[in-house]
Protein backbone atom coordinates (compact mmCIF):
# COMPACT_ATOMS: atom_id res chain seq x y z
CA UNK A 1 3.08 15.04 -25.69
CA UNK A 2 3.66 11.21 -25.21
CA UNK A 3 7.65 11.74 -26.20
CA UNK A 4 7.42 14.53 -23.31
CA UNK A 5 5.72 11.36 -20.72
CA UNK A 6 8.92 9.56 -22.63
CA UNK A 7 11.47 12.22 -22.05
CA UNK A 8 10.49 12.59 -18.09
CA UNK A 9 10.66 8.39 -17.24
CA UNK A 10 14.14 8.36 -19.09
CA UNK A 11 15.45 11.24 -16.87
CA UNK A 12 14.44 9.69 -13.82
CA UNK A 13 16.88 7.20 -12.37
CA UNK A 14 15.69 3.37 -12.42
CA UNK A 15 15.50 2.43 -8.65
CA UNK A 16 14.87 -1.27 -8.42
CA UNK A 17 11.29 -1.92 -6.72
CA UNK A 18 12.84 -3.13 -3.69
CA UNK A 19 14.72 -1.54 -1.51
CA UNK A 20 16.03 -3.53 2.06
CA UNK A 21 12.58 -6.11 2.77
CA UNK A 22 10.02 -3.93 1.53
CA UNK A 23 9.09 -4.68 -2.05
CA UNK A 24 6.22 -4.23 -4.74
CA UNK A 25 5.10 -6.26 -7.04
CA UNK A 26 2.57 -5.66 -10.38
CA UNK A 27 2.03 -2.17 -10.16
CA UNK A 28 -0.53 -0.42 -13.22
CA UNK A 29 -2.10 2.92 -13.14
CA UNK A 30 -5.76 2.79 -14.99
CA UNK A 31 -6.10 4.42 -18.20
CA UNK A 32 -9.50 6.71 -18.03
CA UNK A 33 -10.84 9.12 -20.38
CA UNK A 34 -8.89 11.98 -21.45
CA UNK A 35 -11.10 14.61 -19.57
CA UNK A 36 -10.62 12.92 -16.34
CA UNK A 37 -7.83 14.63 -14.61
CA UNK A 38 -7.53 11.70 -11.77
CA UNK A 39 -6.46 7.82 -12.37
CA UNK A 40 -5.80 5.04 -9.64
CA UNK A 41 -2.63 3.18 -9.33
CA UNK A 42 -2.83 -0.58 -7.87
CA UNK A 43 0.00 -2.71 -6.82
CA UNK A 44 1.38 -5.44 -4.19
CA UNK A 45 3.41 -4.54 -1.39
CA UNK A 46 5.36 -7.14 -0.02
CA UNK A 47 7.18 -6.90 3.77
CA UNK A 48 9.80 -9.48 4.28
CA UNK A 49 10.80 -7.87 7.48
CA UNK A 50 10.33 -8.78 10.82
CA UNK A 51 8.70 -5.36 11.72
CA UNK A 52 4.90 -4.42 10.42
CA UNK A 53 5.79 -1.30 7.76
CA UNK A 54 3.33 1.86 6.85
CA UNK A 55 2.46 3.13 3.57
CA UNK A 56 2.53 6.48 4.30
CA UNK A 57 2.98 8.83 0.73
CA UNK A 58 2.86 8.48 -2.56
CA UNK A 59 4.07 10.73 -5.45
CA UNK A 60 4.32 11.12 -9.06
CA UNK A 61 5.54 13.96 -11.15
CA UNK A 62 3.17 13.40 -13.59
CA UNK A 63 -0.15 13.94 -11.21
CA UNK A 64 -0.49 17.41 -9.11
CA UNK A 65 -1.17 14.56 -5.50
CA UNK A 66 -1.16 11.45 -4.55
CA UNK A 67 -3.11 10.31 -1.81
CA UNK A 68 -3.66 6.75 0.19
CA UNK A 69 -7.67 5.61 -0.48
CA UNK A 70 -9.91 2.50 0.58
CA UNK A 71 -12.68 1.73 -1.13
CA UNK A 72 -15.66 0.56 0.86
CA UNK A 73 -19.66 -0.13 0.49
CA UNK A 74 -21.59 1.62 2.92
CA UNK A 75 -25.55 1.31 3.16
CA UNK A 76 -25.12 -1.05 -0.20
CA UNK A 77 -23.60 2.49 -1.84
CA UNK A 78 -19.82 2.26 -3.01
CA UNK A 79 -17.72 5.17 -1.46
CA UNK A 80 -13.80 5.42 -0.91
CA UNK A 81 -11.99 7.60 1.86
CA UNK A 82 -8.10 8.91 2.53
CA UNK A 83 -6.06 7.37 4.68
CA UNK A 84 -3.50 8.18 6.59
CA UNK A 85 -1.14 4.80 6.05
CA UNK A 86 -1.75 1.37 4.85
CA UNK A 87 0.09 -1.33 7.24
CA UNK A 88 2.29 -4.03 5.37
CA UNK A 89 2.51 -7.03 8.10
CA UNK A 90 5.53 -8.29 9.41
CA UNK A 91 5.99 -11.40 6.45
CA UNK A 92 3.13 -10.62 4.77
CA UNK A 93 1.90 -8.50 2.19
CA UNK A 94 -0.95 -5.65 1.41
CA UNK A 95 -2.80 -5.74 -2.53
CA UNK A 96 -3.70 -2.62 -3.68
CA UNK A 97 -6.61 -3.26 -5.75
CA UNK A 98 -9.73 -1.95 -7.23
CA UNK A 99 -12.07 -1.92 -5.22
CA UNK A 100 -10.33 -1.59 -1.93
CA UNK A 101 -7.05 0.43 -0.45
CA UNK A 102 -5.40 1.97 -3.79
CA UNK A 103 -3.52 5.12 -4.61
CA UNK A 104 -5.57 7.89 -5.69
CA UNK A 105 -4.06 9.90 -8.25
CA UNK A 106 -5.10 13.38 -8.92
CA UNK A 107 -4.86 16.51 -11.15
CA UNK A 108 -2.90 15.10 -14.32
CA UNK A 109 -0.34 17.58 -15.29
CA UNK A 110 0.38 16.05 -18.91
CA UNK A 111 -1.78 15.93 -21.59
CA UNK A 112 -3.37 12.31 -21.57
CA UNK A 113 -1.91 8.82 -20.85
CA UNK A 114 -3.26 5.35 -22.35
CA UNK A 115 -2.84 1.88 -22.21
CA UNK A 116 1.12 1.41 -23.29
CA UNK A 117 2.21 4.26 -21.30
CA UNK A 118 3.87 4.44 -17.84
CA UNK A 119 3.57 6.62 -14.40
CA UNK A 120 7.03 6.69 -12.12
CA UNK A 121 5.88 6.58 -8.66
CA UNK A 122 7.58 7.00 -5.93
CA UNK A 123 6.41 5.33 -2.12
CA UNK A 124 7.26 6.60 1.01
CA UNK A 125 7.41 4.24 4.19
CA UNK A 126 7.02 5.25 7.66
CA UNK A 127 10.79 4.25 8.41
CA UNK A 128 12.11 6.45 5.72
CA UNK A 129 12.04 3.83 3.03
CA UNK A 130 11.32 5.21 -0.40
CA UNK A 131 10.93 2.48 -3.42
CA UNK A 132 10.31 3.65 -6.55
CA UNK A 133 8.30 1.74 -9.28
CA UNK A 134 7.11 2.39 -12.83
CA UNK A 135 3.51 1.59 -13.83
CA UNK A 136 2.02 0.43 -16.80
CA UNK A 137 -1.26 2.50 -18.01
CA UNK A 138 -4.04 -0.40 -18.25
CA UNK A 139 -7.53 -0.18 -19.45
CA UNK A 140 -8.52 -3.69 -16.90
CA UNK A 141 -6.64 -4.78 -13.65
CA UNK A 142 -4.00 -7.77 -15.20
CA UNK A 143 -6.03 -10.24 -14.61
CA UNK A 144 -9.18 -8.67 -16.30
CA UNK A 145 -10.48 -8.50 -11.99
CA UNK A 146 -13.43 -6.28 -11.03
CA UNK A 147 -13.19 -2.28 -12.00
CA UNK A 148 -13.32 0.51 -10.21
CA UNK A 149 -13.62 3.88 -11.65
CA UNK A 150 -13.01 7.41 -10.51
């Protein structure tokens, strides 16, 4: 199965992860257990611009959706919820990060993926903008930062 995951990122087209001031920066996808259909990808978007931006989609071929989640603690109980858009400041910049807005992944349509392997994904912005990034499978966040598991 992995030189099918292999097969599928060499066929699609290498987009830089920029495209006109929007950019993103350390995206990973978390490795979970091989029953668990979903994963979460995490990542930093970065707006150069001079106009506020929305996250509004995400795909990936290898997972069924994609959807736009925050992570929250309500009544001291951890919960997350769907949103419609995350907003990328004019000069600044939004982390996507465990334990707060990341991109729920669901419904894995290959066999398993681990630490080594990658996920294509492909971000849609409310102006049209589509950037498209490839994303490490990690076990930890990069910097070994707090976990949050689906």
């Amino acid at each position: 199965m992995r030189w099918l995951i292999l097969l599928l990122l060499l066929s699609v087209s290498t987009v830089p992860a920029q495209a006109g001031q929007l950019s993103v920066t350390a995206p990973w996808v978390r490795e979970v257990p091989p029953v668990s259909r979903h994963s979460a990808g995490y990542m930093t978007v970065v707006n150069a611009g001079a106009q506020s931006r929305e996250l509004v989609a995400v795909h990936s071929p290898l997972f069924g959706s994609a959807e736009l989640h925050e992570s929250m603690e309500e009544r001291g109980m951890a919960r997350m919820q769907h949103v419609a858009k995350i907003v990328i400041p004019a000069g600044g910049e939004v982390s996507l990060e465990p334990g707060g807005y990341h991109v729920m992944l669901m419904n894995r349509n290959v066999d398993q993926l681990a630490s080594g392997d990658s996920v294509p994904l492909m971000l849609r912005f409310d102006d049209g903008t589509e950037i498209e990034v490839t994303a490490p499978v990690r076990r930890d966040a990069p910097d070994g930062g707090a976990h949050h598991h689906h």
